[in-house]
C-alpha atoms as a PDB file:
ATOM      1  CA  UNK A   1      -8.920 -18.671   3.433  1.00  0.00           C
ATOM      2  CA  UNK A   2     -11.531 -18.609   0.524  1.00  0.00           C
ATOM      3  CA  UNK A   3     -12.888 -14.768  -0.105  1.00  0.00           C
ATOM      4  CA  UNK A   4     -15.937 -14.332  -1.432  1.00  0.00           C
ATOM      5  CA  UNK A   5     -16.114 -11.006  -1.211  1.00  0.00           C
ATOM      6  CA  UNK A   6     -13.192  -8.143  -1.484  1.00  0.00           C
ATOM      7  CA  UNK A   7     -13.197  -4.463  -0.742  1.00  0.00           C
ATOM      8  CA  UNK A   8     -10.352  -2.725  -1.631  1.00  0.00           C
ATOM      9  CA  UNK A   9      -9.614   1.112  -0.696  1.00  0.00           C
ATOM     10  CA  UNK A  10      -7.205   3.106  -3.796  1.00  0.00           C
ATOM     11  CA  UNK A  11      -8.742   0.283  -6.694  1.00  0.00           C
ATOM     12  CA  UNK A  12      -9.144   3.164  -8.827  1.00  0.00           C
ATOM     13  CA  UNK A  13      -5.572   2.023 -10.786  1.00  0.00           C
ATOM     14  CA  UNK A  14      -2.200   0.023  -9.796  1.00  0.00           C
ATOM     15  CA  UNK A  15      -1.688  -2.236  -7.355  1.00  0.00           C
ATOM     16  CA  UNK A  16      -5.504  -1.559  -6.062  1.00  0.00           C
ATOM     17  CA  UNK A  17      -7.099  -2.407  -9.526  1.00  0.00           C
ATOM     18  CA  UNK A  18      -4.727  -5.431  -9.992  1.00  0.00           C
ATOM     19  CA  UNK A  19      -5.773  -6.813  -6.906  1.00  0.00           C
ATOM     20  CA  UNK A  20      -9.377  -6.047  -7.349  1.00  0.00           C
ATOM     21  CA  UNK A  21      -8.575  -8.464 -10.952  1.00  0.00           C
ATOM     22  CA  UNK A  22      -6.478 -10.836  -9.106  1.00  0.00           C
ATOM     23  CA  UNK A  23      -9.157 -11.577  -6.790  1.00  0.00           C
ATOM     24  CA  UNK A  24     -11.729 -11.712  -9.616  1.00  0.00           C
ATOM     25  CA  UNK A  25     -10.080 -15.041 -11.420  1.00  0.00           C
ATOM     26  CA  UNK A  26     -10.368 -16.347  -7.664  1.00  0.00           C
ATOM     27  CA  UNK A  27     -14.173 -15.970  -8.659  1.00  0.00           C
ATOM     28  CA  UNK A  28     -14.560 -12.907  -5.969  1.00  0.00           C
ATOM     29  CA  UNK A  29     -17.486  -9.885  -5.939  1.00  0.00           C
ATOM     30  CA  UNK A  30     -15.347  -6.640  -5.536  1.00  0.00           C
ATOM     31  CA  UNK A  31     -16.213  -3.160  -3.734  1.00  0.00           C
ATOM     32  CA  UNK A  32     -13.944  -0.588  -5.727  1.00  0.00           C
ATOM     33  CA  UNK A  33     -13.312   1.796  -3.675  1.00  0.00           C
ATOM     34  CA  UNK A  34     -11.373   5.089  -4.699  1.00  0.00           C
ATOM     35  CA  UNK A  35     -11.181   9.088  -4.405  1.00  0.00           C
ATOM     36  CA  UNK A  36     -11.278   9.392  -8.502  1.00  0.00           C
ATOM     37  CA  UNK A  37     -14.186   8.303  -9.765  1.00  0.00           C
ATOM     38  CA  UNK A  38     -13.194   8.092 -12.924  1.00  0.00           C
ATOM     39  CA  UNK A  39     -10.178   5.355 -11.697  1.00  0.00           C
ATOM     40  CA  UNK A  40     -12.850   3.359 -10.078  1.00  0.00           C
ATOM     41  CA  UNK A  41     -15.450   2.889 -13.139  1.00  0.00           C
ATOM     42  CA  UNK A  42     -12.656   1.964 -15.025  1.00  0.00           C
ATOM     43  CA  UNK A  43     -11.579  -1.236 -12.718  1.00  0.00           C
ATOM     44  CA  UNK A  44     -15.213  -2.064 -12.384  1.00  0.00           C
ATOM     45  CA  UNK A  45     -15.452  -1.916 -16.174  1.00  0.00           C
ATOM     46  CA  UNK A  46     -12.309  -4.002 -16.559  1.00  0.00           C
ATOM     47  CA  UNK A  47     -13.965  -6.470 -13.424  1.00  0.00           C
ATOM     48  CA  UNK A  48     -17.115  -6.928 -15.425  1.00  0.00           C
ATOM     49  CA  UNK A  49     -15.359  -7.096 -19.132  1.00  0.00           C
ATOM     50  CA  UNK A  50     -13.835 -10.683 -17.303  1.00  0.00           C
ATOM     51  CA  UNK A  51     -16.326 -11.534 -15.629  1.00  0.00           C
ATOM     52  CA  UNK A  52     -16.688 -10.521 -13.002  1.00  0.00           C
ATOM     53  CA  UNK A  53     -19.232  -8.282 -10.421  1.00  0.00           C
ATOM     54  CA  UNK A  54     -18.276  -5.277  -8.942  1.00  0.00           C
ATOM     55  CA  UNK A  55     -19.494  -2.606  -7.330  1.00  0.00           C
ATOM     56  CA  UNK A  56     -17.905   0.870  -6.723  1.00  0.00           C
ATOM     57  CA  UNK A  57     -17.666   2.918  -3.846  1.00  0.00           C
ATOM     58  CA  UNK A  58     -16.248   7.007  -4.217  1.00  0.00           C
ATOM     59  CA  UNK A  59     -14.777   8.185  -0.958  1.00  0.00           C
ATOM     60  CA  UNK A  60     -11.526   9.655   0.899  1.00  0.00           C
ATOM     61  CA  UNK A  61     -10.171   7.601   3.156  1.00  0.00           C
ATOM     62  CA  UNK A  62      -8.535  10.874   5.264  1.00  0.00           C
ATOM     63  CA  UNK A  63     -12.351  10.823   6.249  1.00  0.00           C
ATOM     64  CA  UNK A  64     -13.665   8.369   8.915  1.00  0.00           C
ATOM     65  CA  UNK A  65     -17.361   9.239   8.068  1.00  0.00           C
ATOM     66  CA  UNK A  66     -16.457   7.954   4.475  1.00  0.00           C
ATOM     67  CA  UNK A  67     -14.976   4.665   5.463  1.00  0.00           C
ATOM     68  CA  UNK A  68     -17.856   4.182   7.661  1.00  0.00           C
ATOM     69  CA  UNK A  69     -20.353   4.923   5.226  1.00  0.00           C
ATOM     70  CA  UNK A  70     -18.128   2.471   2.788  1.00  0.00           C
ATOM     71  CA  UNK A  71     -18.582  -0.410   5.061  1.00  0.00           C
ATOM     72  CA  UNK A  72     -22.105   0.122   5.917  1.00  0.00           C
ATOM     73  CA  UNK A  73     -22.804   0.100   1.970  1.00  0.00           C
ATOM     74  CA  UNK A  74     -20.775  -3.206   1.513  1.00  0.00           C
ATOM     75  CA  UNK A  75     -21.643  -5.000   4.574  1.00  0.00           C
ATOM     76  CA  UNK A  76     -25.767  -4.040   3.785  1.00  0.00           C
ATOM     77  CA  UNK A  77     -24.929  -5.211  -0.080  1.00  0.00           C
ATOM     78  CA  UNK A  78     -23.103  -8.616   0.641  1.00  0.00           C
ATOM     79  CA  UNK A  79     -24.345  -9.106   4.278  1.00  0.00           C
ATOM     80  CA  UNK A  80     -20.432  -9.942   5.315  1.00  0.00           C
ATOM     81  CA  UNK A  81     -16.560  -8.889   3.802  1.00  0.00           C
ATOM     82  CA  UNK A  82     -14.247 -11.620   3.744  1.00  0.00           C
ATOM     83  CA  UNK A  83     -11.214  -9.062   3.100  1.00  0.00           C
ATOM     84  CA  UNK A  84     -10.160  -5.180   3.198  1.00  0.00           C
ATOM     85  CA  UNK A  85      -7.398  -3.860   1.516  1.00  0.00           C
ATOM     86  CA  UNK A  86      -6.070  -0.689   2.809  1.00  0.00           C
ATOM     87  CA  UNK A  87      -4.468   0.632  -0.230  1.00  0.00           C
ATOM     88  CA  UNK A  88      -4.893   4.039  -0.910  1.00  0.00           C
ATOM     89  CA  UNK A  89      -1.554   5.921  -0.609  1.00  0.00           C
ATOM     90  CA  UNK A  90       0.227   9.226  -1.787  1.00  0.00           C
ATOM     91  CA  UNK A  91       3.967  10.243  -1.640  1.00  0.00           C
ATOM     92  CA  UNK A  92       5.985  13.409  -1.552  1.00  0.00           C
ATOM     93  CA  UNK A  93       9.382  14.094  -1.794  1.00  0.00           C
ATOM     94  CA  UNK A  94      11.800  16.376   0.192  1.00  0.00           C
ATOM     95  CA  UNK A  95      14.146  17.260   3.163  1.00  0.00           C
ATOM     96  CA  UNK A  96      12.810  17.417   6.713  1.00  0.00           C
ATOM     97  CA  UNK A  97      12.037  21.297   7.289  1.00  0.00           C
ATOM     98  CA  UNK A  98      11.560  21.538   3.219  1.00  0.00           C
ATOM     99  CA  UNK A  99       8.328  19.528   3.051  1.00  0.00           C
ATOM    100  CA  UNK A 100       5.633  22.052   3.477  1.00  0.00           C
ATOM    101  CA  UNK A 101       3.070  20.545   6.626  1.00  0.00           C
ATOM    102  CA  UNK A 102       0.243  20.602   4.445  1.00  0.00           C
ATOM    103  CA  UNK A 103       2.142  17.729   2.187  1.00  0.00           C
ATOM    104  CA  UNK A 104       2.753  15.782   6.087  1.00  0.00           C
ATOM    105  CA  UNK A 105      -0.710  16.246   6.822  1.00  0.00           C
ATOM    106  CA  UNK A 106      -2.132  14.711   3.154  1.00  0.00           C
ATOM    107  CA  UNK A 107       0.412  11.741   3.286  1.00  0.00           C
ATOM    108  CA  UNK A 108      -0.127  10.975   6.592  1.00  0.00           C
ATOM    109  CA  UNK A 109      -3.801  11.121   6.419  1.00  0.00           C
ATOM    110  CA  UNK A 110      -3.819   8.817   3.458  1.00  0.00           C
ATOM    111  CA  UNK A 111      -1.449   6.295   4.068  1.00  0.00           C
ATOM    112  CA  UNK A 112      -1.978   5.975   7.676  1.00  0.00           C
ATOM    113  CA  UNK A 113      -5.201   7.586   9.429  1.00  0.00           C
ATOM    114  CA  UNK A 114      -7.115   5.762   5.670  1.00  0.00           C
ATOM    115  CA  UNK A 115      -5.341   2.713   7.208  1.00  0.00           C
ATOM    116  CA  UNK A 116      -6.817   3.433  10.685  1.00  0.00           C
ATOM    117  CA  UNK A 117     -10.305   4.498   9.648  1.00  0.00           C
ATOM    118  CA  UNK A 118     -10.521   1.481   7.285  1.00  0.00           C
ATOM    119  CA  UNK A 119      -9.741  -0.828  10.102  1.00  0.00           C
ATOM    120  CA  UNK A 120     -11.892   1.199  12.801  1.00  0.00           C
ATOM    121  CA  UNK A 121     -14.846   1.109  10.231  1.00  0.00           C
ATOM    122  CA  UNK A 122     -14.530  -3.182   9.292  1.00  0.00           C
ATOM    123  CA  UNK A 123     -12.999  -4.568  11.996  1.00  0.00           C
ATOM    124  CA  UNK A 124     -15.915  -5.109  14.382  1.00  0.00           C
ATOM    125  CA  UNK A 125     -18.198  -5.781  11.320  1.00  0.00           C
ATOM    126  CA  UNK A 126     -15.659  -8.774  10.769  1.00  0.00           C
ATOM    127  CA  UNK A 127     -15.595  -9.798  14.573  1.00  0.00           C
ATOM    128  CA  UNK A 128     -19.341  -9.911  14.408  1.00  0.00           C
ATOM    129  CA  UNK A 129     -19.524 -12.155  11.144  1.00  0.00           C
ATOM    130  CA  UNK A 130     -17.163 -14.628  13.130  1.00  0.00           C
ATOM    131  CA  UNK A 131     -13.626 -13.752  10.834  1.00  0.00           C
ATOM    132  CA  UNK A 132     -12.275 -12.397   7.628  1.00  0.00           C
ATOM    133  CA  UNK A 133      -8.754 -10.539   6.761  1.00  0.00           C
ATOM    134  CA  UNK A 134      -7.219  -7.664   6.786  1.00  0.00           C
ATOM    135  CA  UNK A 135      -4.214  -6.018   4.195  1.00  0.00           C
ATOM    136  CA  UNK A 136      -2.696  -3.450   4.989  1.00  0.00           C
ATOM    137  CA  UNK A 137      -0.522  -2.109   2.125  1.00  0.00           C
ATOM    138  CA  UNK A 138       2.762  -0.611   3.299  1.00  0.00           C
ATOM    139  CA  UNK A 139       6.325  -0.108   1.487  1.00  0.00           C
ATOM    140  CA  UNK A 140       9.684  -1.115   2.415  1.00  0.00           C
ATOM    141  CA  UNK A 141       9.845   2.112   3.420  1.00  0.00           C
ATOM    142  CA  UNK A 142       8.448   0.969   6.054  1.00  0.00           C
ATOM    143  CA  UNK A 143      11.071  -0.809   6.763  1.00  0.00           C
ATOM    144  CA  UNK A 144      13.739   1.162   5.962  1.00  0.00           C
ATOM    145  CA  UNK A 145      13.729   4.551   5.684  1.00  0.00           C
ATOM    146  CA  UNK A 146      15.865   6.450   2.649  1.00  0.00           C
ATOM    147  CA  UNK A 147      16.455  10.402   3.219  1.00  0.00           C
ATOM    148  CA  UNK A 148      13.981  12.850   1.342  1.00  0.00           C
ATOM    149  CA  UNK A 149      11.149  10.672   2.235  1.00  0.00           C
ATOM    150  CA  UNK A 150      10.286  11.288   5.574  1.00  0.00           C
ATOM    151  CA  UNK A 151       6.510  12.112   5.299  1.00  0.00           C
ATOM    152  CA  UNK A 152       6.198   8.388   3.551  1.00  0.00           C
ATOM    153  CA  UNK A 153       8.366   6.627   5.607  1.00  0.00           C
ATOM    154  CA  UNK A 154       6.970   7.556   8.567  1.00  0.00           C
ATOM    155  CA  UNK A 155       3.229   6.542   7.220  1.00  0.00           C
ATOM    156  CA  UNK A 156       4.541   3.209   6.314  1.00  0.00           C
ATOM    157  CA  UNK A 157       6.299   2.497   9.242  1.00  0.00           C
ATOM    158  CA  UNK A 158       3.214   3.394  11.086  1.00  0.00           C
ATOM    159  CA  UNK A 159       1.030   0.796   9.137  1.00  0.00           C
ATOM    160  CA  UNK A 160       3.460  -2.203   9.762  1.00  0.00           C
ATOM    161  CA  UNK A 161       3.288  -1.537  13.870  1.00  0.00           C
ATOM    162  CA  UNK A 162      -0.376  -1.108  12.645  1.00  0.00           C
ATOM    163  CA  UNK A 163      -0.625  -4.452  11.224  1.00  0.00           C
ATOM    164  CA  UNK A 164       1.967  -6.211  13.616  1.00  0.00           C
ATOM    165  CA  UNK A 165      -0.628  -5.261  16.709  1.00  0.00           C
ATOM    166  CA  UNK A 166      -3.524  -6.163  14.924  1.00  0.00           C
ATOM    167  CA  UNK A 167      -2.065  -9.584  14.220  1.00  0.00           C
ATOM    168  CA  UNK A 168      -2.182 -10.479  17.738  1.00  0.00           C
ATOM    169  CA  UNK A 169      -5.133  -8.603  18.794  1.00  0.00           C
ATOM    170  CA  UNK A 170      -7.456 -10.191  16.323  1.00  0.00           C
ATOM    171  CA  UNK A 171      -6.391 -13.604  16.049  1.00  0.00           C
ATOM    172  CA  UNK A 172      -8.538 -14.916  19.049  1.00  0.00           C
ATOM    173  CA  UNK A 173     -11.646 -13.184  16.589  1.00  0.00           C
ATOM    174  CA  UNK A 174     -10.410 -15.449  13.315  1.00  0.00           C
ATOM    175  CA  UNK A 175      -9.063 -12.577  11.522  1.00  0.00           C
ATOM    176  CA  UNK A 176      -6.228 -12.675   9.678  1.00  0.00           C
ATOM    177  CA  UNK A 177      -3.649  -9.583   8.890  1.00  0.00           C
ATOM    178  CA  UNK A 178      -1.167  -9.411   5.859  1.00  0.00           C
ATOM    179  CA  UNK A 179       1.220  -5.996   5.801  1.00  0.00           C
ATOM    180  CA  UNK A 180       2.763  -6.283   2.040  1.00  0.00           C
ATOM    181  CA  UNK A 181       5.737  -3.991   1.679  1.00  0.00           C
ATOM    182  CA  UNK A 182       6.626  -3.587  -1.644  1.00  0.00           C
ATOM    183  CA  UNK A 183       9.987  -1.518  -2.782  1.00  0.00           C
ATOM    184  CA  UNK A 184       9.477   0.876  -6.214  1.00  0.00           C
ATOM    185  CA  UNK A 185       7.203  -0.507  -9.069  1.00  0.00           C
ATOM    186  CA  UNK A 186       5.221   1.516 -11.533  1.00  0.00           C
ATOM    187  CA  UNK A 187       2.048   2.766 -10.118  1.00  0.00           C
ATOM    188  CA  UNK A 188       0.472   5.901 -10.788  1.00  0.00           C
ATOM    189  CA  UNK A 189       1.807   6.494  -7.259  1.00  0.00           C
ATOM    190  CA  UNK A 190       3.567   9.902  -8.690  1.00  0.00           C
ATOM    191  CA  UNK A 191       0.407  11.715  -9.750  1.00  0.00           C
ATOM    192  CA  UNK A 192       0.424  14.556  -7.524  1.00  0.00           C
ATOM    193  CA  UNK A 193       3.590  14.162  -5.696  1.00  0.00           C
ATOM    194  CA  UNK A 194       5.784  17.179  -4.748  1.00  0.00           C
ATOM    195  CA  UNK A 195       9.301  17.312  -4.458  1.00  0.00           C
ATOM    196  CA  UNK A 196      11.634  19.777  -2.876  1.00  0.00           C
ATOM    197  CA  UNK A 197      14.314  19.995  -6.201  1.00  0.00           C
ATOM    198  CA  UNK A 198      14.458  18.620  -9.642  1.00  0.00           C
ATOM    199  CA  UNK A 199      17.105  15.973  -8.797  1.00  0.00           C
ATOM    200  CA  UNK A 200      14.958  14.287  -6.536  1.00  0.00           C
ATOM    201  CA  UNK A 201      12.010  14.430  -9.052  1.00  0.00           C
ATOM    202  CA  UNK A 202      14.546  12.340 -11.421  1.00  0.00           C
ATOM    203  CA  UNK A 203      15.743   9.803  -9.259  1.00  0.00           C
ATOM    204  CA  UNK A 204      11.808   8.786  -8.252  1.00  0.00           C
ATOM    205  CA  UNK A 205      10.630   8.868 -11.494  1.00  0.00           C
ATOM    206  CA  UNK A 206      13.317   6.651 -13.045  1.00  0.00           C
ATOM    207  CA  UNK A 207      13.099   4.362  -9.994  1.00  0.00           C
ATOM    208  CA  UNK A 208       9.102   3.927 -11.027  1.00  0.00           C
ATOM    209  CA  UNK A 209       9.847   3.616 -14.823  1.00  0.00           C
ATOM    210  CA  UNK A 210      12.810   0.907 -14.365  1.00  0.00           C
ATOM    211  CA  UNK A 211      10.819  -1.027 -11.603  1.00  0.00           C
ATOM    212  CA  UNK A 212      11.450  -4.870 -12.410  1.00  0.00           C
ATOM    213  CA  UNK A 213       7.793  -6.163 -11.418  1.00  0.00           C
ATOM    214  CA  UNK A 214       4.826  -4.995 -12.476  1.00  0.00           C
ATOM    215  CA  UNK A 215       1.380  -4.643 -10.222  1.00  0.00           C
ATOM    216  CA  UNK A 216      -0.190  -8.028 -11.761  1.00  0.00           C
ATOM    217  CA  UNK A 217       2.686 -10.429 -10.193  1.00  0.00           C
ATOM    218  CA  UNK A 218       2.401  -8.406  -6.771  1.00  0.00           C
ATOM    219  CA  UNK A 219      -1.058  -8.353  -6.576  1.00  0.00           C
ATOM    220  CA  UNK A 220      -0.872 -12.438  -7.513  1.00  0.00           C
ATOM    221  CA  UNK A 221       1.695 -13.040  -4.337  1.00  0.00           C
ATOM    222  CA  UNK A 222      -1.032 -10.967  -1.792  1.00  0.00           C
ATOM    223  CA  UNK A 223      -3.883 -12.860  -2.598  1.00  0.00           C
ATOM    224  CA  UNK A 224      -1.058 -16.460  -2.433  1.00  0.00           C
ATOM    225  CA  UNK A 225      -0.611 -14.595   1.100  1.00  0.00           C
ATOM    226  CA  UNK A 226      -4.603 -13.949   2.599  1.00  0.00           C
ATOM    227  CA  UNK A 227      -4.743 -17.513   0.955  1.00  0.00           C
ATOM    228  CA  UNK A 228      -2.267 -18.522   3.611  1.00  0.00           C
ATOM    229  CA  UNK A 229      -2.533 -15.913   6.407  1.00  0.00           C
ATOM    230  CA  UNK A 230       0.774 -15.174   6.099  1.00  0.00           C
ATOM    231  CA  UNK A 231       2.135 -11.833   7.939  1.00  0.00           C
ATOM    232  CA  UNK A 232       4.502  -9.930   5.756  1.00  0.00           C
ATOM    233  CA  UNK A 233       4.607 -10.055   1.888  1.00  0.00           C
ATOM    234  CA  UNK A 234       8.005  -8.586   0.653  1.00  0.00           C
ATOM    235  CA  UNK A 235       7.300  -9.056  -3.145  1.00  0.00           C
ATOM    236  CA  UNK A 236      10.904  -7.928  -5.138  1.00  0.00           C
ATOM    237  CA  UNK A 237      14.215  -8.939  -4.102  1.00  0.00           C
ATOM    238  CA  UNK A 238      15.187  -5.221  -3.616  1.00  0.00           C
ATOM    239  CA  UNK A 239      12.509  -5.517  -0.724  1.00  0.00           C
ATOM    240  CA  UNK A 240      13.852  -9.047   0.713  1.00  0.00           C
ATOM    241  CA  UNK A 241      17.815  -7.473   0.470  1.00  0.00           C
ATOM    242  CA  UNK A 242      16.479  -3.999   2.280  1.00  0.00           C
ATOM    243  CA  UNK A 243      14.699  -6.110   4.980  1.00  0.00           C
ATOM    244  CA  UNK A 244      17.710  -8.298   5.541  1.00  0.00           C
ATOM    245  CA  UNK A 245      19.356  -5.236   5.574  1.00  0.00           C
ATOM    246  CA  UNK A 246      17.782  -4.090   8.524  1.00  0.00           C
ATOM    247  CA  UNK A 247      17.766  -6.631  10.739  1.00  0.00           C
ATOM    248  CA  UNK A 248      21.026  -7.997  10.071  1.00  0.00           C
ATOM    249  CA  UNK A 249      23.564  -4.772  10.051  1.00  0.00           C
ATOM    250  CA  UNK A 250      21.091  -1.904  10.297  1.00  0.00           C
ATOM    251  CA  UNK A 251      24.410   0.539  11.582  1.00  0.00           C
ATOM    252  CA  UNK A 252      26.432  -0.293   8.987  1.00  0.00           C
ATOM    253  CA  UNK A 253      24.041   0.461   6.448  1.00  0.00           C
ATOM    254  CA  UNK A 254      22.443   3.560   7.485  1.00  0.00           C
ATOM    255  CA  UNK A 255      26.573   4.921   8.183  1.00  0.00           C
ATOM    256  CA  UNK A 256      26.944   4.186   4.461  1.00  0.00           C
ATOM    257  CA  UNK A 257      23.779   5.753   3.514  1.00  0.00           C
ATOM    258  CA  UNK A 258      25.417   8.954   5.281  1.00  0.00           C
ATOM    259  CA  UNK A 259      28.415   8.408   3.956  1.00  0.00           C
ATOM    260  CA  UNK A 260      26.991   8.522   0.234  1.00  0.00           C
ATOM    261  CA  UNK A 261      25.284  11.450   1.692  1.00  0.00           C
ATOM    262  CA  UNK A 262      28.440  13.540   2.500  1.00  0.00           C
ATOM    263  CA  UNK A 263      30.304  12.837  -0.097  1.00  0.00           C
ATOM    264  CA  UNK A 264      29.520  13.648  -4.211  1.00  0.00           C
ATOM    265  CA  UNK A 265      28.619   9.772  -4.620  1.00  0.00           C
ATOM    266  CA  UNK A 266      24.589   9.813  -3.472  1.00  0.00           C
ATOM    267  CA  UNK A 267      23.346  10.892  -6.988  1.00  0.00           C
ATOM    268  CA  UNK A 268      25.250   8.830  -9.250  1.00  0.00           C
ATOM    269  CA  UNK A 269      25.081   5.813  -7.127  1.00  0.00           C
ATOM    270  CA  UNK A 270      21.294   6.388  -6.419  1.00  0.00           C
ATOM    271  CA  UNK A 271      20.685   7.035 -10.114  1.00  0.00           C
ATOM    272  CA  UNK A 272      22.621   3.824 -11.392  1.00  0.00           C
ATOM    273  CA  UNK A 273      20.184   1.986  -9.150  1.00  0.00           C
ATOM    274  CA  UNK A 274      17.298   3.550 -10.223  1.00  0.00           C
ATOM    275  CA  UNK A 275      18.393   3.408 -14.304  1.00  0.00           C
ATOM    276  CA  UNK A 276      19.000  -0.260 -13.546  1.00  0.00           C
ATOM    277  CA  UNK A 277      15.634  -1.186 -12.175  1.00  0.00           C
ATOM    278  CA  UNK A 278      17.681  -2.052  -8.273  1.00  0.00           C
ATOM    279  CA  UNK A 279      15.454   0.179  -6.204  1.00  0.00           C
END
C-alpha cells in the first residue's frame, strides 16, 4: 500500500508524532489528532519544518461524537483516508481492588472504546472509498499480562481481538489491519499515570528511561508493516521473547511469575530488568 493521506489519533508526542514524521518522508498529508493541543501544534510544526502538510485535529477519543466529527473534517478536507492510527493511550498502575474505578474507566475508555470509536467513525468511510488501513496500537501487554497492570492489560488485550476480527471482517472491503504491540520504550506514556505504591512508580519509570528503542525506529517498522499489510508488528526483542513466551509455555511462565511473586525475588529481579533496558 501507498498512503497518501494519514490520520493518526494521540500525534500530539511519542510514538503518534513519530509516526505522523515517519509517514511524512513517505511524502504523506497528516491529520494530527490529539487531546493536548499544545502536543498537536507542535508535531504539525515539526511536519511542516520538513516538509511536510499537516493539519490538526483537538479531540478525546473516550468521545464517539469527537471521532466522528474527526473523520467528517478529514474525509471533507482530503475527500478519502488511506490510514488511521488508533494511538491514543494512558496507563495506571496498581493491584486489582487498589485501582480506584475512575482510573478503569479513563484507561479503558482511551485505549479501547478510542480504538472502537475510531474504527466505528472510519471504517465505513474507507469501505465506501473502495479500501485503506487500519493500526491499531496495542502493547505486549496485550499479549501478556504482568501483575499491577490490570486496567492496561485488559485494554490491550481488547484491541488485539479488536484488530484480529477486523482482519477478517474487512478484507473482502480491501482494508488492511496492523495491531503493533510494542513492550516499554520512552513515551510520554507516564504523564498522568497513578500508581498504587512508590515501588511500583520506580520499576515503570526505570523500565521507560532504560527502554532500548526509541519511537523513530518503531514508528519506521509500522509504516514497513501498512506497506506490507502485515498483521502483528512486535518491534523489540523483549516483545518477540514475551510473545514466544506465550504461545510456547504460557504455564510455566505465568507459575514463575507467581513464584517471583511469593517469594522476596519480584523487585530485585523486576528492577535488574528494568535498570538493564530488558523490559
Amino acid at each position: 500500500m501507498s498512503p497518501k493521506t494519514v490520520v493518526i489519533t494521540g500525534a500530539g508526542s511519542g510514538i503518534g508524532r513519530a509516526m505522523a514524521l515517519a509517514w511524512v518522508d513517505r511524502g504523506c498529508a497528516i491529520g494530527v489528532s490529539d487531546y493536548n493541543a499544545e502536543g498537536a501544534a507542535r508535531t504539525v510544526e515539526l511536519i511542516e519544518s520538513a516538509g511536510g502538510s499537516a493539519d490538526s485535529f483537538c479531540c478525546d477519543v473516550r468521545s464517539e461524537e469527537d471521532l466522528e466529527a474527526m473523520a467528517a473534517h478529514f474525509f471533507e478536507r482530503w475527500g478519502r483516508v488511506d490510514v488511521l492510527v488508533n494511538n491514543a493511550g494512558v496507563i495506571d498502575a496498581g493491584t486489582v481492588g487498589e485501582v480506584a474505578m475512575e482510573d478503569w474507566r479513563r484507561v479503558m475508555g482511551t485505549c479501547f472504546w478510542g480504538a472502537v470509536h475510531g474504527c466505528h467513525a472510519f471504517i465505513p468511510r474507507m469501505k465506501r472509498q473502495g479500501g485503506g488501513h487500519i493500526v491499531n496500537v496495542a502493547s505486549i501487554a496485550g499479549i501478556i499480562s504482568l501483575p499491577e497492570a490490570a486496567p492496561y492489560n485488559t485494554a490491550k488485550a481488547a484491541v488485539v481481538s479488536l484488530s484480529e476480527t477486523l482482519r477478517s471482517e474487512l478484507a473482502p472491503h480491501h482494508i488492511g489491519v496492523t495491531v503493533v504491540c510494542p513492550s516499554i520504550l520512552q513515551t510520554n506514556l507516564l504523564e498522568g499515570m497513578t500508581v498504587t505504591d512508590e515501588w511500583e512508580n520506580d520499576f515503570i519509570r526505570s523500565a521507560f528511561a532504560n527502554s532500548r528503542m526509541g519511537a523513530d525506529r518503531i514508528a519506521e517498522k509500522v509504516v514497513a508493516a501498512v506497506d506490507s499489510n502485515r498483521l502483528f508488528v512486535f518491534p523489540q526483542s523483549a516483545a518477540k521473547l514475551a510473545r514466544a513466551l506465550m504461545r510456547l509455555c504460557p504455564r510455566t511462565f505465568y507459575s514463575l511469575l507467581a513464584l517471583l511473586y511469593r517469594s522476596r525475588l519480584r523487585q530485585p529481579v523486576f528492577m535488574w530488568l528494568a535498570r538493564h533496558g530488558l523490559t
